[in-house]
N, C-alpha and C. Protein backbone atom coordinates (compact mmCIF):
# COMPACT_ATOMS: atom_id res chain seq x y z
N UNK A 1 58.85 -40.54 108.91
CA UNK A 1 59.23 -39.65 107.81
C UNK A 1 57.95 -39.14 107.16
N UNK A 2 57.53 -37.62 107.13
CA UNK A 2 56.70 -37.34 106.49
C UNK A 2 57.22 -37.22 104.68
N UNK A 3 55.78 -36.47 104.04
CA UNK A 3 56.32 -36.46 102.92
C UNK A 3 56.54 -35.37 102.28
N UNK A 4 56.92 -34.46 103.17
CA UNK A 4 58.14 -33.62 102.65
C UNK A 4 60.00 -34.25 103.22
N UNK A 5 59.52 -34.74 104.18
CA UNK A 5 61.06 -35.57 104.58
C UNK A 5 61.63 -36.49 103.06
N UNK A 6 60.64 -36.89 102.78
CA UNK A 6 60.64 -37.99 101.63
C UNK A 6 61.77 -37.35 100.59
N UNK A 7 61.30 -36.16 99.76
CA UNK A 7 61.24 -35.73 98.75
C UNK A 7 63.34 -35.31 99.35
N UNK A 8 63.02 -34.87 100.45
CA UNK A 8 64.41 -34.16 101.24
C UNK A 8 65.43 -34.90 101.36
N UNK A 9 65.08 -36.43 101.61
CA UNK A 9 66.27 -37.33 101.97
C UNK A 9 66.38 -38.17 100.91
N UNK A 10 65.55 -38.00 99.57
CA UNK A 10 66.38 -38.89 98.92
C UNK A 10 65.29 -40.13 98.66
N UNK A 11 64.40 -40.11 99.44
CA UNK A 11 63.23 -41.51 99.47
C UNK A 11 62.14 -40.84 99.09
N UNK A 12 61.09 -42.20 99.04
CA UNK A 12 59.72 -42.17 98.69
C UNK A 12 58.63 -42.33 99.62
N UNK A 13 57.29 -42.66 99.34
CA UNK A 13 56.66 -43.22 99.75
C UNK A 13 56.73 -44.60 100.28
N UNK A 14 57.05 -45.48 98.77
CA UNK A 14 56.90 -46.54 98.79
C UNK A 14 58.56 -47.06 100.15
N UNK A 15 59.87 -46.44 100.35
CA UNK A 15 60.43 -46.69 101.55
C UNK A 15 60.00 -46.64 102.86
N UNK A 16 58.61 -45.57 102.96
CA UNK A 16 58.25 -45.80 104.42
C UNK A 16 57.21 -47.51 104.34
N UNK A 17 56.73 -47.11 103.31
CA UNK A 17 55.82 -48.73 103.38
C UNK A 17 56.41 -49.66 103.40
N UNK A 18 57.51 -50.30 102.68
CA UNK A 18 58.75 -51.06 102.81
C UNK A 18 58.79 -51.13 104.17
N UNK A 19 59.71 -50.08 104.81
CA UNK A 19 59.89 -50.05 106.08
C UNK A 19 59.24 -50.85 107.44
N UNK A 20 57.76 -50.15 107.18
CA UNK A 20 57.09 -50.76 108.32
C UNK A 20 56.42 -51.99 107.94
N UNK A 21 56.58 -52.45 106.84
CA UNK A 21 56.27 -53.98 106.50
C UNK A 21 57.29 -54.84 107.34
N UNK A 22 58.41 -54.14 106.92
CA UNK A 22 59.77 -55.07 107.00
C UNK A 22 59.64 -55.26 108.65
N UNK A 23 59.58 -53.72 109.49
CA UNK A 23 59.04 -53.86 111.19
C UNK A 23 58.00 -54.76 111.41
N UNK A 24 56.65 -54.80 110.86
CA UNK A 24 55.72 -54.95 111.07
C UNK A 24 55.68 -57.11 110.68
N UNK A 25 56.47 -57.33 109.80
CA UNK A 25 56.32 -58.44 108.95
C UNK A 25 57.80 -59.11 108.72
N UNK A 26 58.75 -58.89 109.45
CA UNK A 26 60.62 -59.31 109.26
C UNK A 26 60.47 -60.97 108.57
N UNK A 27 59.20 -61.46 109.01
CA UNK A 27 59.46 -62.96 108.58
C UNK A 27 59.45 -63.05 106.61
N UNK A 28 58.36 -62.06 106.50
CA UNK A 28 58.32 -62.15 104.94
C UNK A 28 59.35 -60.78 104.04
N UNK A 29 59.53 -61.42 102.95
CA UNK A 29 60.48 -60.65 102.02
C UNK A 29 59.94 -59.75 101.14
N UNK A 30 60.00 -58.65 101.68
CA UNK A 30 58.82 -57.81 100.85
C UNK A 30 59.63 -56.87 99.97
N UNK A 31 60.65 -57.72 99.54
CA UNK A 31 61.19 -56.63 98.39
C UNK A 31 60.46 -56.73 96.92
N UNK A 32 59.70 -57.41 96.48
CA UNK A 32 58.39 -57.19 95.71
C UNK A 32 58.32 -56.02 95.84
N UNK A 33 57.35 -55.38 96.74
CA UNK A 33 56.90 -54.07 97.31
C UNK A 33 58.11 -52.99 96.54
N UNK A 34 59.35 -53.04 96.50
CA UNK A 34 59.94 -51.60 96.31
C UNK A 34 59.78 -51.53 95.04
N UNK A 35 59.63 -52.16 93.67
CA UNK A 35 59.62 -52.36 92.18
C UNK A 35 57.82 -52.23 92.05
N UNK A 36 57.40 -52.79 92.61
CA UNK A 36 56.01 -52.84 92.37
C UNK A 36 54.76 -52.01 92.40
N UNK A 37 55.34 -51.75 93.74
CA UNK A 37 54.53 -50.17 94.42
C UNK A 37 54.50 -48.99 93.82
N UNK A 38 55.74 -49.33 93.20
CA UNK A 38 56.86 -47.79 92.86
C UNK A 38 56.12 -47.94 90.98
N UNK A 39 55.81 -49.20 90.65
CA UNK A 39 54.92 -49.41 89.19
C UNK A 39 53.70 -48.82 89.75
N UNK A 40 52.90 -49.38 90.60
CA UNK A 40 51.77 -49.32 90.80
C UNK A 40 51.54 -47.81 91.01
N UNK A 41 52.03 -46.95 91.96
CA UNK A 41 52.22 -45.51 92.05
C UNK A 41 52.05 -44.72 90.57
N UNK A 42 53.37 -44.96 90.00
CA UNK A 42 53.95 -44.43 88.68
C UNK A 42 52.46 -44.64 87.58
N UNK A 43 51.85 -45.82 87.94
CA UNK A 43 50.77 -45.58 87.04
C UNK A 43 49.87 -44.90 87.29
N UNK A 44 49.14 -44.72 89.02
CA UNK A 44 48.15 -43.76 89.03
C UNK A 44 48.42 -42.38 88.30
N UNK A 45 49.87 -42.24 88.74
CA UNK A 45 50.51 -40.74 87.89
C UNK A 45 50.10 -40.72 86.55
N UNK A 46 50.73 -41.97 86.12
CA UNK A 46 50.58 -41.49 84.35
C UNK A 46 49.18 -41.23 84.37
N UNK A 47 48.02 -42.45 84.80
CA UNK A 47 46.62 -41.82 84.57
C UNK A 47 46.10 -41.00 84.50
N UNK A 48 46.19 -40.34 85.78
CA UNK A 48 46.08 -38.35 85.60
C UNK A 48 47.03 -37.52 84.26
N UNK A 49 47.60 -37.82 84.42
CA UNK A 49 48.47 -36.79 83.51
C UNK A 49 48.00 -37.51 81.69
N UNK A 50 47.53 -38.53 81.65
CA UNK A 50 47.17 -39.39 80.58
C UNK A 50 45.52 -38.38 80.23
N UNK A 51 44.62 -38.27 81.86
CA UNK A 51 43.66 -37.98 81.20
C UNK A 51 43.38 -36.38 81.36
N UNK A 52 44.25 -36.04 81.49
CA UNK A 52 44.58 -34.48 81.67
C UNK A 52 44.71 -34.09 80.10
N UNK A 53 45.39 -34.95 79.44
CA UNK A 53 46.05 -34.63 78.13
C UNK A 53 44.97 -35.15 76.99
N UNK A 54 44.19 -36.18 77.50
CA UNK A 54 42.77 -36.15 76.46
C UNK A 54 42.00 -35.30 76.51
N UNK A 55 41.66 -35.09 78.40
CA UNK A 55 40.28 -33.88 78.13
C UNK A 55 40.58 -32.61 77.57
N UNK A 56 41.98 -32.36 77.07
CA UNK A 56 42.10 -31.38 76.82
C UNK A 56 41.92 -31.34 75.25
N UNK A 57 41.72 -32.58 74.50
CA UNK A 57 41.05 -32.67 73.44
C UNK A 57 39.96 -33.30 72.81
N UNK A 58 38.80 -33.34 74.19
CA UNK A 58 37.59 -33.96 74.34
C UNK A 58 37.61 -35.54 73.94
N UNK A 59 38.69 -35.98 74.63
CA UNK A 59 38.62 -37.45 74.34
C UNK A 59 38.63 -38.29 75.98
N UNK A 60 38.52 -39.36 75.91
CA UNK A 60 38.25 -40.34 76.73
C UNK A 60 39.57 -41.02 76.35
N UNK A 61 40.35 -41.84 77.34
CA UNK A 61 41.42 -42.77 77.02
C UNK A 61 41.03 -43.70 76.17
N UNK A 62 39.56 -44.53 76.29
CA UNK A 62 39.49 -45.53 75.07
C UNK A 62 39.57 -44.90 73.72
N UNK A 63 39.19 -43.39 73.59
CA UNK A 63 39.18 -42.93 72.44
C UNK A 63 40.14 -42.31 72.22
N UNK A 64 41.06 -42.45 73.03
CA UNK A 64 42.43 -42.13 72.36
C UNK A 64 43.25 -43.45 71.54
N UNK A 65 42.51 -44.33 72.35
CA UNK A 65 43.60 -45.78 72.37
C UNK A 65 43.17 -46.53 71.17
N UNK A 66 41.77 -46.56 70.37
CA UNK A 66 41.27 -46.57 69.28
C UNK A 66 41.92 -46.06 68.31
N UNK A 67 42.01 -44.24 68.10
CA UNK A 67 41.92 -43.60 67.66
C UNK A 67 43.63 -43.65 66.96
N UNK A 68 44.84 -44.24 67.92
CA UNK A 68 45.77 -44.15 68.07
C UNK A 68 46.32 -45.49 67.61
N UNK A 69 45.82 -46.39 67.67
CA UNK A 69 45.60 -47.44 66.60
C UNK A 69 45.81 -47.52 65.52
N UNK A 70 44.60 -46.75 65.10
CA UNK A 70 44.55 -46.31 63.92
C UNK A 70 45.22 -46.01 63.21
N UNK A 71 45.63 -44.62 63.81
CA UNK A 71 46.41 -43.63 63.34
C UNK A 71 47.96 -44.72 63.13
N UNK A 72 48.73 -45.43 64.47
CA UNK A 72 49.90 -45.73 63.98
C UNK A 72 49.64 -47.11 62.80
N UNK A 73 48.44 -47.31 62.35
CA UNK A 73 48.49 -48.05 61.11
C UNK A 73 48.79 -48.04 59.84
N UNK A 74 49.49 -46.42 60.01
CA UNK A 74 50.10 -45.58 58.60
C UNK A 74 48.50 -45.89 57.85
N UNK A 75 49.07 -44.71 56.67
CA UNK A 75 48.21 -44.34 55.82
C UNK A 75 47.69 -46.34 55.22
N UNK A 76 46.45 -46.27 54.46
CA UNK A 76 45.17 -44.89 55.07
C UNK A 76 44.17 -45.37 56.20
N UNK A 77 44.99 -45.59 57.52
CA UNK A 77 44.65 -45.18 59.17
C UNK A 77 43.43 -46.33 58.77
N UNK A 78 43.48 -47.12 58.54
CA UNK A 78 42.31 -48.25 59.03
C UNK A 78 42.70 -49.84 59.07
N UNK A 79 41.90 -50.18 59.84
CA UNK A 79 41.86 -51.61 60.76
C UNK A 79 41.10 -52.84 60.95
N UNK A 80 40.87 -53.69 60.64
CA UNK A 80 39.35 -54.35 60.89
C UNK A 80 39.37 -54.04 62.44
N UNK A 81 37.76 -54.31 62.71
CA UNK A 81 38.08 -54.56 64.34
C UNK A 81 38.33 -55.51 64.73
N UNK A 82 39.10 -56.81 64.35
CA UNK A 82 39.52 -57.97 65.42
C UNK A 82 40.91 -57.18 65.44
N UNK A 83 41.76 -56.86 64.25
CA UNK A 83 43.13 -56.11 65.00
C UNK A 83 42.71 -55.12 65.74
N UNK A 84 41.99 -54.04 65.70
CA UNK A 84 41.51 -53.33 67.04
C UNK A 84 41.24 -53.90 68.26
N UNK A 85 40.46 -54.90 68.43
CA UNK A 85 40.63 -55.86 69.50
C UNK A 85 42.02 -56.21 70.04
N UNK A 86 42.75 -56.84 69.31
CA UNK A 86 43.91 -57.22 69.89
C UNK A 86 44.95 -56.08 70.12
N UNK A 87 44.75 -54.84 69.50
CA UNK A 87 45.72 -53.58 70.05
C UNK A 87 45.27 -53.14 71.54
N UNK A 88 43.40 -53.01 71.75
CA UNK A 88 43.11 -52.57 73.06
C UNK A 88 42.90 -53.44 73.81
N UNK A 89 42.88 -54.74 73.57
CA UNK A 89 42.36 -55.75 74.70
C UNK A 89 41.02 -55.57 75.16
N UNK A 90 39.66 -55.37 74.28
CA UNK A 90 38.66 -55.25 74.88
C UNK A 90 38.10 -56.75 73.74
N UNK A 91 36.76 -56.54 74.55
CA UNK A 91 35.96 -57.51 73.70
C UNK A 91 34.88 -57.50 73.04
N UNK A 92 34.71 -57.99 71.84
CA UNK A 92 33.99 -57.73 70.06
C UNK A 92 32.93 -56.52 70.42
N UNK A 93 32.22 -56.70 71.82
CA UNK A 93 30.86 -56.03 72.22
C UNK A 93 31.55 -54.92 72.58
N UNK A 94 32.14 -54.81 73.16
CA UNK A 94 32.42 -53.38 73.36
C UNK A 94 33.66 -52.39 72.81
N UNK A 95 34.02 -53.36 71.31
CA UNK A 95 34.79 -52.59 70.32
C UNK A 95 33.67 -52.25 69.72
N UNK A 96 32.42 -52.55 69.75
CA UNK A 96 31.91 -52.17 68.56
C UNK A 96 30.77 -51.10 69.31
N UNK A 97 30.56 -50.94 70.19
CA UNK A 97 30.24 -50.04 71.03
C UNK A 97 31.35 -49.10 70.87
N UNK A 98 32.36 -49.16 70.50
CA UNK A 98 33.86 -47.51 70.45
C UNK A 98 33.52 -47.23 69.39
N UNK A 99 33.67 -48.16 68.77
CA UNK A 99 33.50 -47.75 67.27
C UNK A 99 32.24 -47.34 66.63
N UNK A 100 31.00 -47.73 67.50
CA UNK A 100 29.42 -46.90 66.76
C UNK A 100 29.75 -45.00 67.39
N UNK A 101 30.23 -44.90 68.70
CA UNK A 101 30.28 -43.57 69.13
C UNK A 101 31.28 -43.17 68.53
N UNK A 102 32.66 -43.42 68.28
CA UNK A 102 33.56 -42.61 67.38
C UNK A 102 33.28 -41.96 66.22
N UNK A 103 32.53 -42.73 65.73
CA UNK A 103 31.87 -42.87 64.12
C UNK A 103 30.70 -41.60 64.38
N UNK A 104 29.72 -41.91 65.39
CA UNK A 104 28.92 -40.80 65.66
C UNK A 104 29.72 -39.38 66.03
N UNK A 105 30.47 -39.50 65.98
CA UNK A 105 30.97 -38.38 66.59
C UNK A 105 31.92 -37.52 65.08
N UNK A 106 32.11 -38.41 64.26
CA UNK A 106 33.03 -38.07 63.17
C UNK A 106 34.34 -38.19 62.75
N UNK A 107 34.92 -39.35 64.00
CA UNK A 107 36.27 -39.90 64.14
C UNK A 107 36.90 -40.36 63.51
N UNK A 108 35.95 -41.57 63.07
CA UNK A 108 36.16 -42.71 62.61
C UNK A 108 35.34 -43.15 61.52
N UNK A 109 35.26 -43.95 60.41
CA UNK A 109 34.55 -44.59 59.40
C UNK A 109 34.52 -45.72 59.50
N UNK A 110 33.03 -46.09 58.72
CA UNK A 110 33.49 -47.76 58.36
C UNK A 110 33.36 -48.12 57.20
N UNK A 111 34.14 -48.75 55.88
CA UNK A 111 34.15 -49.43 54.87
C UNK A 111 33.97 -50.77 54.90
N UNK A 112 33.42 -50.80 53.66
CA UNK A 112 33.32 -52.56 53.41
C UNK A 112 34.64 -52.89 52.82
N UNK A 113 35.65 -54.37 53.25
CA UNK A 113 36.63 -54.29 52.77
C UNK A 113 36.41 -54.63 51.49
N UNK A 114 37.92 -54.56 50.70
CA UNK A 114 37.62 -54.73 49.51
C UNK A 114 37.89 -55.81 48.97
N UNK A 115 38.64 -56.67 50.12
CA UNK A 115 39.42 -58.29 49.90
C UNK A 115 38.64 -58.72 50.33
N UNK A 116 37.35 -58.71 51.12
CA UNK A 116 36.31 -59.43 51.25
C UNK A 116 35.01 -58.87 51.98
N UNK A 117 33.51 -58.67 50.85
CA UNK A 117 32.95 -57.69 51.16
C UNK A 117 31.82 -57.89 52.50
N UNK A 118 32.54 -59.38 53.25
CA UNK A 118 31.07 -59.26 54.23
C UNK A 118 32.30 -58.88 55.53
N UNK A 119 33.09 -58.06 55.24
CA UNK A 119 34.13 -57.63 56.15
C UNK A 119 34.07 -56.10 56.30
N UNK A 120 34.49 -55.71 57.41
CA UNK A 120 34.15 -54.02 57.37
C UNK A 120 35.76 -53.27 57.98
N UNK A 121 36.19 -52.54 57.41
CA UNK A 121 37.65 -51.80 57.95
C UNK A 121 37.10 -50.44 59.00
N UNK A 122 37.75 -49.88 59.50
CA UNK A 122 37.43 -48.79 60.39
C UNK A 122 38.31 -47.67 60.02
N UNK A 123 37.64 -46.62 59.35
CA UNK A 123 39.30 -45.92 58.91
C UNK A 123 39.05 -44.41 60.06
N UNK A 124 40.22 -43.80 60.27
CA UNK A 124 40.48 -42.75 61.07
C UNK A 124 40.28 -41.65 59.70
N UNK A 125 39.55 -40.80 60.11
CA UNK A 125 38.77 -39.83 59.40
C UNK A 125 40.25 -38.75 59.88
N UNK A 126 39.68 -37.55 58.91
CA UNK A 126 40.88 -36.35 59.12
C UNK A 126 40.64 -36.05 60.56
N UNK A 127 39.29 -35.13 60.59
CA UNK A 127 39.34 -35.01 62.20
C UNK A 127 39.51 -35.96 63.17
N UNK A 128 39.69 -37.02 63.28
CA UNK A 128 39.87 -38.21 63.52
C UNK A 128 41.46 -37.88 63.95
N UNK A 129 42.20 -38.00 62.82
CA UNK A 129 43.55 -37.98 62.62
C UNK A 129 44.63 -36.56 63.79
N UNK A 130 43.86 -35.55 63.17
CA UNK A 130 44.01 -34.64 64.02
C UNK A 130 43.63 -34.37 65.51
N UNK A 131 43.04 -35.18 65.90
CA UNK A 131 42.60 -35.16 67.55
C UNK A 131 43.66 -36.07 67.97
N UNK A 132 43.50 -36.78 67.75
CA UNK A 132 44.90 -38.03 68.18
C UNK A 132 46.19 -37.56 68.56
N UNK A 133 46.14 -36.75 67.11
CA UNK A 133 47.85 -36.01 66.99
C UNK A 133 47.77 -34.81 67.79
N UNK A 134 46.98 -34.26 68.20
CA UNK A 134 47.04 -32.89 69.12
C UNK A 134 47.13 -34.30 70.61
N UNK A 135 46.21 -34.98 70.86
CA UNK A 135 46.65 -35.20 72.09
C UNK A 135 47.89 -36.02 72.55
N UNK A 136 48.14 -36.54 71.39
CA UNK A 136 49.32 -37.31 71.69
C UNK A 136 50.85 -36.56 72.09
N UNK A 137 50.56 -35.43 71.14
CA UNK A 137 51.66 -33.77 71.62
C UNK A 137 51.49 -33.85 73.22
N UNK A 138 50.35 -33.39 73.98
CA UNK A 138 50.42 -33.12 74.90
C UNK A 138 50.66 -34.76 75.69
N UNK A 139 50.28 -35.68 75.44
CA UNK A 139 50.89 -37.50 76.01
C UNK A 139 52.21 -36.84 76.51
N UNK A 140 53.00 -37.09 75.19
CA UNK A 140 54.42 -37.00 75.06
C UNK A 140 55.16 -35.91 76.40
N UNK A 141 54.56 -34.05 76.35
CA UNK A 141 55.00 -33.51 77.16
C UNK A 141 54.60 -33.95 78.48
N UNK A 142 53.86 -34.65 79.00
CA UNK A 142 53.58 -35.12 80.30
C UNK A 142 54.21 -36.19 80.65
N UNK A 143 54.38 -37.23 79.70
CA UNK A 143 55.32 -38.05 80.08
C UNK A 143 56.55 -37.91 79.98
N UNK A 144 57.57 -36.91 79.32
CA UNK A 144 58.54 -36.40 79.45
C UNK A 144 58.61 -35.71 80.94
N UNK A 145 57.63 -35.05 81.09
CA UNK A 145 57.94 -34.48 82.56
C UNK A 145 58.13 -35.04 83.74
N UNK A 146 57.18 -36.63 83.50
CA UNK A 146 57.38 -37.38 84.42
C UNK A 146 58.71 -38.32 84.97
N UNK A 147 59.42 -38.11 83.26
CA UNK A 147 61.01 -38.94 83.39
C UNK A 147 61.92 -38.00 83.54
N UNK A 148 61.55 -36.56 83.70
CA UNK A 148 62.94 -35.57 83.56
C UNK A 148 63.93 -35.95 85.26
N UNK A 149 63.53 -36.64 85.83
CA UNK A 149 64.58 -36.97 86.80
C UNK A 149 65.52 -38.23 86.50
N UNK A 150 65.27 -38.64 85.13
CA UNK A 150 66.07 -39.73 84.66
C UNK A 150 67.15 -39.33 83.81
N UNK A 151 68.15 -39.64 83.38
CA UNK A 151 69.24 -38.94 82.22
C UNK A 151 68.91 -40.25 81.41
N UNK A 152 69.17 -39.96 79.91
CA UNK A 152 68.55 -40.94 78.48
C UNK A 152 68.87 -42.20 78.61
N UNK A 153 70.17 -42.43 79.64
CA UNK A 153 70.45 -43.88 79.73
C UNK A 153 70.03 -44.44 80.62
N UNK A 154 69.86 -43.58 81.67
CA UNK A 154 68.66 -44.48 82.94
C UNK A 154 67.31 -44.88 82.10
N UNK A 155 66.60 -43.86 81.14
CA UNK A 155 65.47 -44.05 80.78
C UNK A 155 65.45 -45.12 79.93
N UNK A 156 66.47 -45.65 79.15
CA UNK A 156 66.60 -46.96 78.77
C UNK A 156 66.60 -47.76 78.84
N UNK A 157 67.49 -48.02 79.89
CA UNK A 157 67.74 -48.80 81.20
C UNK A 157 66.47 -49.38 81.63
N UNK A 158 65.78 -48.64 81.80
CA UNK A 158 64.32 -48.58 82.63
C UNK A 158 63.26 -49.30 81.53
N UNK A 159 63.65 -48.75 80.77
CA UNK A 159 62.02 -49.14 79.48
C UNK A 159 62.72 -50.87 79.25
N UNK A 160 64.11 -50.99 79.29
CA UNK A 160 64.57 -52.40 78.98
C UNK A 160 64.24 -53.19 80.31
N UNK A 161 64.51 -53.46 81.04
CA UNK A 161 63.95 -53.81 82.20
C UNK A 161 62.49 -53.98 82.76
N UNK A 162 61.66 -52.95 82.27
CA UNK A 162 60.26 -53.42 82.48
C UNK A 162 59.90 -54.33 81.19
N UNK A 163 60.24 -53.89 80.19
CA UNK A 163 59.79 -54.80 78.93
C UNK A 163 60.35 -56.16 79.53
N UNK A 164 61.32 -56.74 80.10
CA UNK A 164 61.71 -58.02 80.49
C UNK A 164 60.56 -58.86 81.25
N UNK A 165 60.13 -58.23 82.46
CA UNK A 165 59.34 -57.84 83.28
C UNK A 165 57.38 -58.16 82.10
N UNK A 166 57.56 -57.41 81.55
CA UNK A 166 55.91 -57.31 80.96
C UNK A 166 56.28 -58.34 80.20
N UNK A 167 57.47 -58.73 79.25
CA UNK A 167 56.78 -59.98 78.11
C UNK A 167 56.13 -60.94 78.57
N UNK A 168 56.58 -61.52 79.82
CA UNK A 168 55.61 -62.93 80.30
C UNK A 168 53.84 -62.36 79.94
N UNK A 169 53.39 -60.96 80.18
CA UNK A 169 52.12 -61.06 80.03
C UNK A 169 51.84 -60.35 78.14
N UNK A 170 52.79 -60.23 77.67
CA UNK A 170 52.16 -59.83 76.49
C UNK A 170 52.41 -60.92 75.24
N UNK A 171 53.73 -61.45 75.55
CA UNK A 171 54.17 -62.51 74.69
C UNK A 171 54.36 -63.94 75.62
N UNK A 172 53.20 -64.51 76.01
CA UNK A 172 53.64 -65.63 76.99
C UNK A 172 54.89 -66.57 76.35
N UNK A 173 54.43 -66.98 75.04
CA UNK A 173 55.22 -68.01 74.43
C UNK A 173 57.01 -67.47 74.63
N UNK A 174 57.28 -66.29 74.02
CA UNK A 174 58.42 -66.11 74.17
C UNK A 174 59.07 -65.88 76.00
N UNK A 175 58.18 -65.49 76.27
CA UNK A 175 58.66 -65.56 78.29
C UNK A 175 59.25 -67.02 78.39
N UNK A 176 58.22 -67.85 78.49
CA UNK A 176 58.38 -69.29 78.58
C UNK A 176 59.97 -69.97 77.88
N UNK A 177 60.26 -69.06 76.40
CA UNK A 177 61.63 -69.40 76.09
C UNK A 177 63.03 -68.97 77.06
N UNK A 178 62.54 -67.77 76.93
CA UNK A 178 63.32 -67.00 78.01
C UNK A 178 63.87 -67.94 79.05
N UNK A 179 63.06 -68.09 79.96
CA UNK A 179 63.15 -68.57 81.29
C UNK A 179 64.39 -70.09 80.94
């Protein structure tokens, strides 16, 4: 099956790979592969279309993912950086490496807090505010485009099901109840 056959009959990629695993490999159960692949795929997609929608507002994904932080921290848009840490999953050295270039750039600020002054907040500056929100417009239409083959209750369906799927790695403790 090439991959215009694909698109024609109803299948993917990831069914021909299935396929010749299953020929190639009958002893092992490679239905892993059809959920996984089909994640793993789906993300190279979003990536492109993720950084399609920053460069189009001179940002980098970490500086969206900072920036966006921020921003959903409601007014007034600031953070220490250990909660920045734990929103992007990076580490102290190289939050504070985002945060010296954001800042150089006019993104971002830093204050001394005011509940304790050997502490520093990071606040999202206007232009700051407004880059985020222009790219996040264009996020939204790309990832809409990417689900328009879903109807609202498949897409539910779907976001409930992977969240089942991701808590073991975001909330171990509650997975562990789960189970």
């Amino acid at each position: 099956m090439t991959s215009g056959d694909v698109t024609a009959g109803g299948g993917d990629e990831v069914d021909d790979l299935v396929t010749a695993w299953r020929r190639e490999r009958p002893d092992l159960d490679v239905a892993p592969l059809e959920v996984l692949s089909r994640v793993t795929r789906l993300a190279r997609h979003l990536d492109r279309a993720r950084g399609q929608a920053f460069s189009r507002h001179g940002l980098e994904g970490w500086e969206f993912d900072v920036l966006a932080a921020l921003r959903r921290s409601g007014a007034p848009y600031e953070l220490p950086p250990g909660r920045l840490l734990q929103q992007t999953l990076v580490t102290s050295g190289t939050m504070t490496n985002r945060i010296d270039r954001l800042a150089a750039r006019g993104l971002v600020e830093r204050h001394p807090s005011l509940d304790d002054r050997r502490s520093v907040l990071v606040q999202l500056t206007e232009a700051g505010a407004a880059k985020v929100d222009a790219a996040l417009i264009d996020l939204l239409a790309h990832e809409r485009a990417i689900l328009t083959e879903l109807e609202s209750a498949d897409a539910e369906l779907l976001a409930t099901l992977l969240r089942r799927v991701l808590t073991r790695f975001d909330n171990p403790s509650t997975a562990a109840e789960n189970r």
